[in-house]
N, C-alpha and C. Protein backbone atom coordinates (compact mmCIF):
# COMPACT_ATOMS: atom_id res chain seq x y z
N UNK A 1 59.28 -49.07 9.41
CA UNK A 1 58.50 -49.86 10.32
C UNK A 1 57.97 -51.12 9.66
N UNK A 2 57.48 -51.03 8.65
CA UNK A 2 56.75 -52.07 7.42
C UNK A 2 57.95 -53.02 7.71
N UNK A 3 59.38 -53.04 7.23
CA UNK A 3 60.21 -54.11 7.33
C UNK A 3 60.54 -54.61 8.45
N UNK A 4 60.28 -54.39 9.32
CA UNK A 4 60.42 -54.62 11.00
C UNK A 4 59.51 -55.47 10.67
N UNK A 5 58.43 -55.39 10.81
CA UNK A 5 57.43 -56.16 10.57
C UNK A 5 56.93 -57.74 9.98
N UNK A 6 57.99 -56.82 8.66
CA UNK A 6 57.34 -58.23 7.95
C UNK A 6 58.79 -59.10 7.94
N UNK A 7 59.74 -58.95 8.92
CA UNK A 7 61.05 -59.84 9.18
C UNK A 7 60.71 -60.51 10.62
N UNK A 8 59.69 -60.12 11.16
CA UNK A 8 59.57 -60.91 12.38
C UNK A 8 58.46 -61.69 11.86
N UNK A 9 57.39 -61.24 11.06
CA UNK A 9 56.18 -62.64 10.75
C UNK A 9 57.21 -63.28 9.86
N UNK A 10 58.04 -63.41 9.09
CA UNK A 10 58.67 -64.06 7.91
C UNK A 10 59.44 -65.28 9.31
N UNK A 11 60.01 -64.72 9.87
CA UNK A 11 60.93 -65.78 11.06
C UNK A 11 59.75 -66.68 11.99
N UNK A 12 58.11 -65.92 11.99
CA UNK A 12 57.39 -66.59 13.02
C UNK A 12 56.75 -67.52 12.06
N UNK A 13 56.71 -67.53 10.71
CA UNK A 13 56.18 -68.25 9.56
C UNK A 13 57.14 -69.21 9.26
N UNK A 14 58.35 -69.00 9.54
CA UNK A 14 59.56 -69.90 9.15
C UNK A 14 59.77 -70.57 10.42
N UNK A 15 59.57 -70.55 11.36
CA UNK A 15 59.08 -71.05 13.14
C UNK A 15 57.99 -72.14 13.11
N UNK A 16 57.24 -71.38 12.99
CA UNK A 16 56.19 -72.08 12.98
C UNK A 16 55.66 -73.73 11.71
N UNK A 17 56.05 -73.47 10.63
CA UNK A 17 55.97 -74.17 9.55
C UNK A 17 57.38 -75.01 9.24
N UNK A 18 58.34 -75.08 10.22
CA UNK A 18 59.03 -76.04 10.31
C UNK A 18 58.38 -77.11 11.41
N UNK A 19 57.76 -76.44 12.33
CA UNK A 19 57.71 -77.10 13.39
C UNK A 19 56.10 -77.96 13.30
N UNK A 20 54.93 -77.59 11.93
CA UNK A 20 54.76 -78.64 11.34
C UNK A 20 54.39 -79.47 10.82
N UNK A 21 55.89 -78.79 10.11
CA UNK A 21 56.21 -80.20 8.72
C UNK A 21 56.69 -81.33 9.61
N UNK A 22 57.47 -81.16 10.87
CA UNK A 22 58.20 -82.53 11.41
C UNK A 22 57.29 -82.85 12.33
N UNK A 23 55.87 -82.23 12.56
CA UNK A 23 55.25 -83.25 14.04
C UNK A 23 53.93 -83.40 13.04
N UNK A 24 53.30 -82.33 12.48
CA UNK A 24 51.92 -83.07 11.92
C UNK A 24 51.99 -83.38 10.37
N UNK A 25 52.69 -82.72 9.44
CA UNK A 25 52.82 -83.11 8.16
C UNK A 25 53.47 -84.75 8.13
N UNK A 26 52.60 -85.72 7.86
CA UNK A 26 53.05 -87.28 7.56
C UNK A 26 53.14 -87.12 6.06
N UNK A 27 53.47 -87.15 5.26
CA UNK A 27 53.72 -87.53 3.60
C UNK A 27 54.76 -88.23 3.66
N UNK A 28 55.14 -89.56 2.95
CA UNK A 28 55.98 -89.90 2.67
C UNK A 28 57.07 -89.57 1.66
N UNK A 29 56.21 -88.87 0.35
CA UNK A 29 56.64 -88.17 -0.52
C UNK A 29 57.53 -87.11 -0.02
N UNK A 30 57.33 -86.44 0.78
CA UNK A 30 58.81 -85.42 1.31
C UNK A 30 59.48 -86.13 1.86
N UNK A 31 60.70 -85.89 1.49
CA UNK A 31 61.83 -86.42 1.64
C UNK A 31 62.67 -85.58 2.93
N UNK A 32 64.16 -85.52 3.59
CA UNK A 32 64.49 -84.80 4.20
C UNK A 32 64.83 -83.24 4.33
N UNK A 33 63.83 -82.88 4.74
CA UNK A 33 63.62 -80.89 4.22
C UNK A 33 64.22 -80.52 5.36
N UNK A 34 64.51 -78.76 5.03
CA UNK A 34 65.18 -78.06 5.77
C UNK A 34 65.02 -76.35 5.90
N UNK A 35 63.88 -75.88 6.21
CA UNK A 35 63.76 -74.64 5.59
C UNK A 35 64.83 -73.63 6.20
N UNK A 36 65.04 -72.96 4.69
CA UNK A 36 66.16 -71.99 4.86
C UNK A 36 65.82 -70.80 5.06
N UNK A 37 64.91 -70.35 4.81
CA UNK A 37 64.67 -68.60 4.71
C UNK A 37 62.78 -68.78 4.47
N UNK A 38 62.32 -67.54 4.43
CA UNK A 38 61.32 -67.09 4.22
C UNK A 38 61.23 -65.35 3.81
N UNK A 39 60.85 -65.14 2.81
CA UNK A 39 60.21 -63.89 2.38
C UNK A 39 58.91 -63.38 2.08
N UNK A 40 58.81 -62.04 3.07
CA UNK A 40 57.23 -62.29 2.56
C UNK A 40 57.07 -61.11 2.33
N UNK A 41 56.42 -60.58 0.99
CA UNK A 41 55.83 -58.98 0.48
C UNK A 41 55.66 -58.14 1.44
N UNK A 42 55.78 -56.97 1.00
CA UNK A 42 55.17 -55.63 2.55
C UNK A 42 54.01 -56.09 2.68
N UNK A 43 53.01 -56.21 1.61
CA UNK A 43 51.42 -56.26 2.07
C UNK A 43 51.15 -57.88 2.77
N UNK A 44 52.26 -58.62 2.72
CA UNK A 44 51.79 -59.88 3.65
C UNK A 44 51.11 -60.76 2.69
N UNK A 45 50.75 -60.69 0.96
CA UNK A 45 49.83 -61.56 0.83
C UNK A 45 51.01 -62.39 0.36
N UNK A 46 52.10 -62.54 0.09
CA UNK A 46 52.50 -64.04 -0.52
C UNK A 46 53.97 -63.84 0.73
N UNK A 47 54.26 -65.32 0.53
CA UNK A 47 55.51 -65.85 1.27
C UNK A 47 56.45 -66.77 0.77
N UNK A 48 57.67 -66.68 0.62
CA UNK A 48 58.41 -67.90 -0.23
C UNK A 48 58.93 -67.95 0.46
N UNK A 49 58.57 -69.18 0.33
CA UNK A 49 59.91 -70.25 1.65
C UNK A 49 60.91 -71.12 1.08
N UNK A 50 61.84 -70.90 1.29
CA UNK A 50 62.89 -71.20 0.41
C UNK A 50 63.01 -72.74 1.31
N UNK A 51 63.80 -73.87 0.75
CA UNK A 51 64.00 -74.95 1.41
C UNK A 51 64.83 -75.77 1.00
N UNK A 52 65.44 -77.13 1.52
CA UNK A 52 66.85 -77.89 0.96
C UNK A 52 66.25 -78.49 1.29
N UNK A 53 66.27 -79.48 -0.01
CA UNK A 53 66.03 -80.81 0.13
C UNK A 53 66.81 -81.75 0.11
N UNK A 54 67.31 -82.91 0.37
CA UNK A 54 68.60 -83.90 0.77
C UNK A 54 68.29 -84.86 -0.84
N UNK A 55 68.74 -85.44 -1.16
CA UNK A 55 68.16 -86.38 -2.43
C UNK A 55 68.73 -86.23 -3.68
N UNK A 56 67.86 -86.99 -4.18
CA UNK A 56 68.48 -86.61 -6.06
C UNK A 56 67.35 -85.47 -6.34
N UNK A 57 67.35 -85.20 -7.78
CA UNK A 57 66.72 -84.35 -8.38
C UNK A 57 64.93 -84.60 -8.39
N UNK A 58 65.09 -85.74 -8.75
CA UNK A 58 63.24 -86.53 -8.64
C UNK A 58 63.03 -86.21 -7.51
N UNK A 59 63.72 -86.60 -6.09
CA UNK A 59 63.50 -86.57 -5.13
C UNK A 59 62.54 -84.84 -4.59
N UNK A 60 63.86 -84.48 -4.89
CA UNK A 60 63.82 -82.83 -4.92
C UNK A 60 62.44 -81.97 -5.12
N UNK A 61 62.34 -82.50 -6.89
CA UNK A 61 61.10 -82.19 -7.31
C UNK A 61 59.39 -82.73 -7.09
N UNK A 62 59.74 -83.87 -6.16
CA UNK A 62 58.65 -84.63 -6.08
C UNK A 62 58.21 -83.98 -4.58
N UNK A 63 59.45 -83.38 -3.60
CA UNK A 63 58.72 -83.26 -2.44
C UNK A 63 58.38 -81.73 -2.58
N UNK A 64 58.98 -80.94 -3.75
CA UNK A 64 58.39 -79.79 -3.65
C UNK A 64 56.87 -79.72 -4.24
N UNK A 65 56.81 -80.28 -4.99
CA UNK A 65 55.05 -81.06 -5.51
C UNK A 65 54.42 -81.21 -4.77
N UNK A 66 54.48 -81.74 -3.63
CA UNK A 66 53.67 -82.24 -2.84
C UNK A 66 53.34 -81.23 -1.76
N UNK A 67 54.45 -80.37 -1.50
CA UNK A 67 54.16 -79.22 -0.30
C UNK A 67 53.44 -78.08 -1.28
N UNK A 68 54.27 -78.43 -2.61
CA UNK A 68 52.81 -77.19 -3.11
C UNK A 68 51.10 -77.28 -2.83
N UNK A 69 50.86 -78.71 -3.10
CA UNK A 69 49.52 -79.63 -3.34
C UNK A 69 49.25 -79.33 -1.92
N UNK A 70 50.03 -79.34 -0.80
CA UNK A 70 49.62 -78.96 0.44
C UNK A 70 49.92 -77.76 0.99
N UNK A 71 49.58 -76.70 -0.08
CA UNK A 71 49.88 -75.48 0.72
C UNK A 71 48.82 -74.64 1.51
N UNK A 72 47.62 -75.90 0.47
CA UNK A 72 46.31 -74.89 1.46
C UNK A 72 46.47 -75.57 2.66
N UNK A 73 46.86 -76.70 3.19
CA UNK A 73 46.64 -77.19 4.59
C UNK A 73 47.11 -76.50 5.10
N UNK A 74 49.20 -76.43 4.93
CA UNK A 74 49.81 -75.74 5.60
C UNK A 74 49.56 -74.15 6.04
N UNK A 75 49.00 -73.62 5.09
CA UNK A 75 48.42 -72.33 5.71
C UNK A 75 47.69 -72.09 6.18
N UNK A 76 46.53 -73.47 6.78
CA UNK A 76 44.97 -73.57 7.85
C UNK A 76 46.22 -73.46 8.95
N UNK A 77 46.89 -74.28 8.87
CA UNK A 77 47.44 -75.02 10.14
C UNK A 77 48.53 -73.78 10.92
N UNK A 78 49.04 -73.22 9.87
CA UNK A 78 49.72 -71.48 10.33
C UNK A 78 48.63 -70.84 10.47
N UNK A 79 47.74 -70.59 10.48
CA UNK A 79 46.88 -69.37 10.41
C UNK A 79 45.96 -69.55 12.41
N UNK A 80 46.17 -71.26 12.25
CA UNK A 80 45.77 -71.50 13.77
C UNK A 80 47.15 -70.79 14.76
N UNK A 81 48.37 -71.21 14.47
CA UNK A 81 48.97 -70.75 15.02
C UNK A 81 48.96 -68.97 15.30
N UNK A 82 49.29 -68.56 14.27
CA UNK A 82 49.47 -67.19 14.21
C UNK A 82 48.69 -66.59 13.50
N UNK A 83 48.66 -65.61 14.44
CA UNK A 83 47.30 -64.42 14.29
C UNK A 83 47.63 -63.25 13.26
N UNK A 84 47.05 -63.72 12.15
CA UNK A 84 47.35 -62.35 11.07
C UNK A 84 45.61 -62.44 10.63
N UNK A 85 45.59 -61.13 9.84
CA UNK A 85 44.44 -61.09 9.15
C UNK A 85 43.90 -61.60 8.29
N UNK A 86 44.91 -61.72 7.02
CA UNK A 86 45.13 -62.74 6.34
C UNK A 86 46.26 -63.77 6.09
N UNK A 87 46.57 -64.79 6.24
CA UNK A 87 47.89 -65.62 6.03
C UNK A 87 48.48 -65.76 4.50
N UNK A 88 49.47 -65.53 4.49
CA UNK A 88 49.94 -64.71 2.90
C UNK A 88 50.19 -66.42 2.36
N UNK A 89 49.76 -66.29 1.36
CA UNK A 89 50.08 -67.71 -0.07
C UNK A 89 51.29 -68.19 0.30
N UNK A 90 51.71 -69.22 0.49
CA UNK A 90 53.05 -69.82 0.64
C UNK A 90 53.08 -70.70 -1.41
N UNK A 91 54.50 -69.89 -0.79
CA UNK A 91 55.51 -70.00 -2.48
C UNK A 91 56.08 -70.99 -2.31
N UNK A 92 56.55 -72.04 -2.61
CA UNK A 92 58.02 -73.02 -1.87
C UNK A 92 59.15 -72.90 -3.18
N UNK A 93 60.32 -72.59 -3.18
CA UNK A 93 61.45 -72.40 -3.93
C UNK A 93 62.24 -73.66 -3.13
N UNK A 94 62.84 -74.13 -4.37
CA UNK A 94 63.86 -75.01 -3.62
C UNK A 94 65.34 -74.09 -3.65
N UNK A 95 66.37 -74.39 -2.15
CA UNK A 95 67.17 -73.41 -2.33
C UNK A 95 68.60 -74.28 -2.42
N UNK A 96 69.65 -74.19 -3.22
CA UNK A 96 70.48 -74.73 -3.74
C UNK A 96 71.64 -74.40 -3.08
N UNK A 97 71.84 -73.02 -2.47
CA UNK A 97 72.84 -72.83 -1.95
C UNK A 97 73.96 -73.60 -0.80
N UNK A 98 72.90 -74.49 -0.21
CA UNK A 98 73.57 -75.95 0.51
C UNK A 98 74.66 -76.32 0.34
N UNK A 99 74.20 -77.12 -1.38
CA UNK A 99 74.57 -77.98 -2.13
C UNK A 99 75.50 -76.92 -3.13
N UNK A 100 75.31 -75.74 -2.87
CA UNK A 100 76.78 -75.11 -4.08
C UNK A 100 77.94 -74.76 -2.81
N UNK A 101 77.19 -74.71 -1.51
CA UNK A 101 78.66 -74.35 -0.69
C UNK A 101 78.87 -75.63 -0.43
N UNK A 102 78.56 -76.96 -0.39
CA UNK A 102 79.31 -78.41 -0.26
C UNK A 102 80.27 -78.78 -1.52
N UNK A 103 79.97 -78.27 -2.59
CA UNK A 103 80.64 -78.11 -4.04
C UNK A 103 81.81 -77.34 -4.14
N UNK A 104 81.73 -76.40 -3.22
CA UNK A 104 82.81 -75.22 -3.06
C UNK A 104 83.74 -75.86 -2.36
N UNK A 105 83.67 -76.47 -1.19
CA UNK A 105 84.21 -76.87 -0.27
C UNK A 105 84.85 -78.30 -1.01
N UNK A 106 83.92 -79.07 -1.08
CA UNK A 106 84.92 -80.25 -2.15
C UNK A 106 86.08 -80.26 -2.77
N UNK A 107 85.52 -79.05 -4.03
CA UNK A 107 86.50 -78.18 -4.61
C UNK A 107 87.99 -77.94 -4.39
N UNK A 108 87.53 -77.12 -2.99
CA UNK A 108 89.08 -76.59 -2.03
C UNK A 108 89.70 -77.42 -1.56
N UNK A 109 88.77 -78.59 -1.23
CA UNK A 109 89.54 -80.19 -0.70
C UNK A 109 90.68 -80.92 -1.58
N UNK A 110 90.04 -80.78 -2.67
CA UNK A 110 90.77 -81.61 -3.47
C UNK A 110 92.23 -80.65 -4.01
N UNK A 111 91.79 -79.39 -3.96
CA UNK A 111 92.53 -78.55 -4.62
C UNK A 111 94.17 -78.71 -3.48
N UNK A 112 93.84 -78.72 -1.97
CA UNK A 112 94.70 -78.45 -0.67
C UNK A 112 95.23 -80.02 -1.15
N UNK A 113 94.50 -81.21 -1.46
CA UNK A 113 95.15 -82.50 -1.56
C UNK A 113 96.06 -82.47 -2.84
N UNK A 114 95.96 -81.92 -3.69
CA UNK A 114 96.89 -81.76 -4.84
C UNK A 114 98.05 -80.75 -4.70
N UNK A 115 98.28 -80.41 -3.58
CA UNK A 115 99.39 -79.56 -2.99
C UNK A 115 99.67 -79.40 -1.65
N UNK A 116 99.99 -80.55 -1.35
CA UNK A 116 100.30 -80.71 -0.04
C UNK A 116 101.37 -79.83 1.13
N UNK A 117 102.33 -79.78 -0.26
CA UNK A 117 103.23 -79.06 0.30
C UNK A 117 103.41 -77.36 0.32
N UNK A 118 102.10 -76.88 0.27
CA UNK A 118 102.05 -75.38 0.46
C UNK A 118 101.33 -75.08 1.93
């Protein structure tokens, strides 16, 4: 029952906190984000939100800086939304997997162009 649970607040936390980073979060410092996932402990107190960022590496690291520096907002601003007892710590991970399946795919591109005739 516990995982039932904490896969529907993880999707209403990943709902909700996309929706905002794009209408009330203004920073210029984030760059183009994309949240990918969310995990959050059985007991609810922490949450990692995994996310893709578009950019170079500075880029990358500068807008995850900044959503850290704003994680107490972002969790006033979830906690209005959604009704928990306590709103669990948001983690932010940057998630790479994007950018290793665009690498993969490149990869196979070039590989199908160097043998055309198979």
């Amino acid at each position: 029952m516990a995982k039932i649970r904490t896969g529907r607040v993880a999707e209403q936390i990943k709902k909700e906190l996309s929706q905002i980073l794009q209408s009330e979060f203004k920073d210029p410092r984030v760059g183009f984000i994309t949240l990918t996932g969310v995990d959050v402990t059985n007991d609810l107190s922490q949450a990692k939100v995994f996310l893709s960022v578009m950019g170079t590496e500075e880029q990358k690291e500068e807008s995850l800086r900044t959503l850290t520096r704003a994680s107490g907002f972002l969790r006033s601003e979830l906690a209005k939304k959604i009704r928990l007892r306590v709103m669990p710590e948001l983690l932010f991970k940057v998630d790479s997997s994007i950018d290793y399946g665009s690498h993969i795919e490149k990869l196979l591109h070039e590989i199908q162009e160097e043998e055309p005739d198979k």
